[in-house]
PDB file of N, CA and C in Angstrom:
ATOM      1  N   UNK A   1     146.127 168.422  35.752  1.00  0.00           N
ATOM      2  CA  UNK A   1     145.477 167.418  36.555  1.00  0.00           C
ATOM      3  C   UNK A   1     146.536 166.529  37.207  1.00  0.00           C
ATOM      4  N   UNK A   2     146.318 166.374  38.402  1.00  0.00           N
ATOM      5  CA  UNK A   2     147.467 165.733  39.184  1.00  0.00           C
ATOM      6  C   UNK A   2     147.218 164.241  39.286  1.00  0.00           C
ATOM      7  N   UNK A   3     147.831 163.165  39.105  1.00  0.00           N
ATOM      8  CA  UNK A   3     148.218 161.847  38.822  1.00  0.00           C
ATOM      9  C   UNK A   3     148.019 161.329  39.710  1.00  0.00           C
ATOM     10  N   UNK A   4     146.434 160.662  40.306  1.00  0.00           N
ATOM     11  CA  UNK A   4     146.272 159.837  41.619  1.00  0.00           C
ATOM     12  C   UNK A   4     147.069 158.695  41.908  1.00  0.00           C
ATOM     13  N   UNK A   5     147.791 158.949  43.172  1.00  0.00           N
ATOM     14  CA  UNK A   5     148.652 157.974  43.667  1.00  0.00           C
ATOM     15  C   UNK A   5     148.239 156.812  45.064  1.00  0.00           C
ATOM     16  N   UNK A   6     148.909 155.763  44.486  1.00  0.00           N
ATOM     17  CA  UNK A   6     148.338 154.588  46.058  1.00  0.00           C
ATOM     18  C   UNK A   6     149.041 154.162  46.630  1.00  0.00           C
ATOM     19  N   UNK A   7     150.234 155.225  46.409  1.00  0.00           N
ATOM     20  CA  UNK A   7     151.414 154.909  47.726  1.00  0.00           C
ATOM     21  C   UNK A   7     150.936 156.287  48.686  1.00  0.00           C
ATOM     22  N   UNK A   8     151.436 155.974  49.590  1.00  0.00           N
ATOM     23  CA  UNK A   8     151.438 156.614  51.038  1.00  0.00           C
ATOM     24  C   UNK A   8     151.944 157.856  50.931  1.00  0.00           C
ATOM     25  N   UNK A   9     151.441 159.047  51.667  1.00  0.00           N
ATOM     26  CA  UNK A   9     152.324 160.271  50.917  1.00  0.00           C
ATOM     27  C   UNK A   9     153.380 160.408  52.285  1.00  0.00           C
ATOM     28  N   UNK A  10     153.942 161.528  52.040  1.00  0.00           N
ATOM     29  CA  UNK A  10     155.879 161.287  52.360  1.00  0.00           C
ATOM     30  C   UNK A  10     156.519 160.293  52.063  1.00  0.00           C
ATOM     31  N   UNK A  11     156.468 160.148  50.499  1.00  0.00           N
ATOM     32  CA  UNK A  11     156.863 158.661  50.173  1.00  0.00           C
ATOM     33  C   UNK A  11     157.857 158.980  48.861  1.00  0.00           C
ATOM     34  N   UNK A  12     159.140 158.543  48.785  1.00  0.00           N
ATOM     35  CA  UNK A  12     159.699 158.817  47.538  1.00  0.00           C
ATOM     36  C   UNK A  12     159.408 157.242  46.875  1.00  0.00           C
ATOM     37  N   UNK A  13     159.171 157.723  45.383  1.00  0.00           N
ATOM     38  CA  UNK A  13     158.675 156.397  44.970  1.00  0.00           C
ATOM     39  C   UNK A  13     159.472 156.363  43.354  1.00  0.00           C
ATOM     40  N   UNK A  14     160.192 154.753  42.918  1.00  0.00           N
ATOM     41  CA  UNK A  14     160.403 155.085  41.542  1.00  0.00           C
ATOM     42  C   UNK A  14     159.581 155.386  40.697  1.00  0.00           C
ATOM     43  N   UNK A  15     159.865 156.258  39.674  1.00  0.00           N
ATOM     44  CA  UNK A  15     159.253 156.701  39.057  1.00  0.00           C
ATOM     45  C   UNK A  15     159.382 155.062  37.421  1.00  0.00           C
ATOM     46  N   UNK A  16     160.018 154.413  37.773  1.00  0.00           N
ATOM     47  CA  UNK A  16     159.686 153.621  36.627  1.00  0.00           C
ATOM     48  C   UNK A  16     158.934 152.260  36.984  1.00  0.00           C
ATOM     49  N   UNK A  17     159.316 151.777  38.234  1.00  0.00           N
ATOM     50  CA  UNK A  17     158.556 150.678  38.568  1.00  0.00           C
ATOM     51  C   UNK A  17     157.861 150.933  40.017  1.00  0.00           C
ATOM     52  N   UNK A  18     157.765 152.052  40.008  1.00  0.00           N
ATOM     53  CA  UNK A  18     156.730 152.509  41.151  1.00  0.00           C
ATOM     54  C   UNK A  18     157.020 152.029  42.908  1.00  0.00           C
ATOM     55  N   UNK A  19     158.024 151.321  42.889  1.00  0.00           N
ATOM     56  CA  UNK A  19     158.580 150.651  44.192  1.00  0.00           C
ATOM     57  C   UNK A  19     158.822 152.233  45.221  1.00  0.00           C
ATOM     58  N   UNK A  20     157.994 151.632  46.651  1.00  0.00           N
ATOM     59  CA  UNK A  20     158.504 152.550  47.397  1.00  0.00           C
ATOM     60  C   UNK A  20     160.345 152.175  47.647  1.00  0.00           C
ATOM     61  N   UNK A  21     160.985 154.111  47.985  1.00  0.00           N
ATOM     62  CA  UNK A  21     162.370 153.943  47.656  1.00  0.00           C
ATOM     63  C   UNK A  21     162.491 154.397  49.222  1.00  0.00           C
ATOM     64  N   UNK A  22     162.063 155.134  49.582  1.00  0.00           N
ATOM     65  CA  UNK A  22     162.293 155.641  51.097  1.00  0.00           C
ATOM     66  C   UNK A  22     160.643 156.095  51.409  1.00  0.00           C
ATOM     67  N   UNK A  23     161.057 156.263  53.415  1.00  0.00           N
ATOM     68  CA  UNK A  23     160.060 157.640  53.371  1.00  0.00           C
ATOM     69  C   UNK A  23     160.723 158.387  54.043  1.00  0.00           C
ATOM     70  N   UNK A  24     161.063 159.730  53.550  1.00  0.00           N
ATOM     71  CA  UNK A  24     161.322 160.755  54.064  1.00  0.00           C
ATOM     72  C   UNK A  24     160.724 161.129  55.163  1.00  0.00           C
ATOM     73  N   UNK A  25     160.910 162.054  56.609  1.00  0.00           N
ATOM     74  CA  UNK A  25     160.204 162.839  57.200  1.00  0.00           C
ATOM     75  C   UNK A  25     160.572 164.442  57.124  1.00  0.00           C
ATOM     76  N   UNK A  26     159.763 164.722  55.900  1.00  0.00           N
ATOM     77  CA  UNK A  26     160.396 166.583  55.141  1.00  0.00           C
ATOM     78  C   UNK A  26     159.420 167.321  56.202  1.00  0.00           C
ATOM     79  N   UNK A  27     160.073 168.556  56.459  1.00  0.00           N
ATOM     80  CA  UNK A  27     159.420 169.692  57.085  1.00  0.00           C
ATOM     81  C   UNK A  27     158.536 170.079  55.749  1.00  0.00           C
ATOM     82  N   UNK A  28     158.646 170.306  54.903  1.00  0.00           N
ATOM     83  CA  UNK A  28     157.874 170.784  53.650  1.00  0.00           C
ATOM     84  C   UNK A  28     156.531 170.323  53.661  1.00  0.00           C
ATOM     85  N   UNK A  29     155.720 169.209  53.991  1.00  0.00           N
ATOM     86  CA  UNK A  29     154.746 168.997  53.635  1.00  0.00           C
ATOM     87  C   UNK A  29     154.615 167.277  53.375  1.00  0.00           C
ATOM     88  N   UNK A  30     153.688 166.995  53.291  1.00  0.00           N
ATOM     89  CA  UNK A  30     153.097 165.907  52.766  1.00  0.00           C
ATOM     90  C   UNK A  30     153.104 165.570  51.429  1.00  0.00           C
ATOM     91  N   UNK A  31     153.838 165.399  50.876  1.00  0.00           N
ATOM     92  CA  UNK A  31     154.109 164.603  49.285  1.00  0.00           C
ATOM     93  C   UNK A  31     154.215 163.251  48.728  1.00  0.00           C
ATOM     94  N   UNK A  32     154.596 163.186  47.651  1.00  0.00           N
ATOM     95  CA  UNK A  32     154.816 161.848  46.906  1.00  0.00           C
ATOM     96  C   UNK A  32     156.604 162.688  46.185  1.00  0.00           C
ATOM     97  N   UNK A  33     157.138 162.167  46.089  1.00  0.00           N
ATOM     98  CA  UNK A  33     158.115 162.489  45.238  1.00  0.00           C
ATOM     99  C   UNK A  33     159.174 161.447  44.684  1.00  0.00           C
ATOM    100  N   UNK A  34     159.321 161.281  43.114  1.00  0.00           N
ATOM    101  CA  UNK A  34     159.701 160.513  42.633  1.00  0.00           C
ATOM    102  C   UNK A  34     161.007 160.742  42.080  1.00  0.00           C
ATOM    103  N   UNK A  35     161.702 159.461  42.397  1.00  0.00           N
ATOM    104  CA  UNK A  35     163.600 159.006  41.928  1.00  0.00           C
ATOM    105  C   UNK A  35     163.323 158.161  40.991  1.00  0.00           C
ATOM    106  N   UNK A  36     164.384 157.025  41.270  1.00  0.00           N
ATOM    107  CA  UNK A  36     164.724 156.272  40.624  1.00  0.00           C
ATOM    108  C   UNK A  36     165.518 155.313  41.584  1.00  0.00           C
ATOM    109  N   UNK A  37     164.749 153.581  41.493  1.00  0.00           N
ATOM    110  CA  UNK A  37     165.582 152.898  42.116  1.00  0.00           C
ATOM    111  C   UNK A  37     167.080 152.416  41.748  1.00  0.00           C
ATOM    112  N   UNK A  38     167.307 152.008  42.655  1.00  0.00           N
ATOM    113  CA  UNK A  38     169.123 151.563  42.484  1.00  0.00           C
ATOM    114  C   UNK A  38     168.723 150.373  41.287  1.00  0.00           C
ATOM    115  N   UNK A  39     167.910 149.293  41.403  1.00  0.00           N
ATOM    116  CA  UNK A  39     167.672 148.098  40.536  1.00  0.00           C
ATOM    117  C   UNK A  39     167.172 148.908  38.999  1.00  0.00           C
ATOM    118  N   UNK A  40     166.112 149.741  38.998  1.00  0.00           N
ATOM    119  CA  UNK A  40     165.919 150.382  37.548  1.00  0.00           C
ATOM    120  C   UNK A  40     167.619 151.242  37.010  1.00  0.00           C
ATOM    121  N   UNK A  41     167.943 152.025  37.832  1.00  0.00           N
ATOM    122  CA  UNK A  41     169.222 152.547  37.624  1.00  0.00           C
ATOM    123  C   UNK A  41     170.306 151.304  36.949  1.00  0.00           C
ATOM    124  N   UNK A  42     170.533 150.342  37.419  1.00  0.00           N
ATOM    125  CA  UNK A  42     171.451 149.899  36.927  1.00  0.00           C
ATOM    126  C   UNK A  42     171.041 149.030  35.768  1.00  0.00           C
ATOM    127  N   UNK A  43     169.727 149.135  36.030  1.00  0.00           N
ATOM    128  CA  UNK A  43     168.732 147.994  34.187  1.00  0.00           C
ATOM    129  C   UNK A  43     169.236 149.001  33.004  1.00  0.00           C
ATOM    130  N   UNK A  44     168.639 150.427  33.454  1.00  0.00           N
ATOM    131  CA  UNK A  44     169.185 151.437  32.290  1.00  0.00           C
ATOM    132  C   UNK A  44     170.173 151.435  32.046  1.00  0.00           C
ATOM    133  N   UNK A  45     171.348 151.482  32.835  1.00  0.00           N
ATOM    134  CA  UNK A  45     172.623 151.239  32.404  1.00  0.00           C
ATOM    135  C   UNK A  45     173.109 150.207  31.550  1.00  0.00           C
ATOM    136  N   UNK A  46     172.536 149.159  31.867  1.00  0.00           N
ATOM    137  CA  UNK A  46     173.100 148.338  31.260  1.00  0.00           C
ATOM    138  C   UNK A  46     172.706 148.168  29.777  1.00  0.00           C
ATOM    139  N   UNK A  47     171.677 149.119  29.728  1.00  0.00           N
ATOM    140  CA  UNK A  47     170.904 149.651  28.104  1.00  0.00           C
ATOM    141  C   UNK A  47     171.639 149.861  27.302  1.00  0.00           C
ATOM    142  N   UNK A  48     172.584 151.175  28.089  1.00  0.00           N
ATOM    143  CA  UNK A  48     173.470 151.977  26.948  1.00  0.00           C
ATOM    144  C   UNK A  48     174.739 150.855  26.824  1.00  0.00           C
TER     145      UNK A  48
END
């Protein structure tokens, strides 16, 4: 079952705090696809 989303599709979105990160314009299709922002990236870091 696929995970209803309420961001915009062609949208890369973090996957931890959900912030749109870009929007792509992919030949592939219409998606959602999830990274990781630069601000969550460097919170985790500072974890380890």
């Amino acid at each position: 079952m696929e995970k209803e989303s309420k961001v915009q599709q062609d949208t890369i979105v973090c996957r931890v705090c959900e912030e749109v990160i870009d929007t792509p314009h992919s030949p592939e299709g219409v998606r959602v696809l999830y990274g990781i922002c630069q601000r969550c990236l460097e919170a985790e870091n500072e974890k380890e």
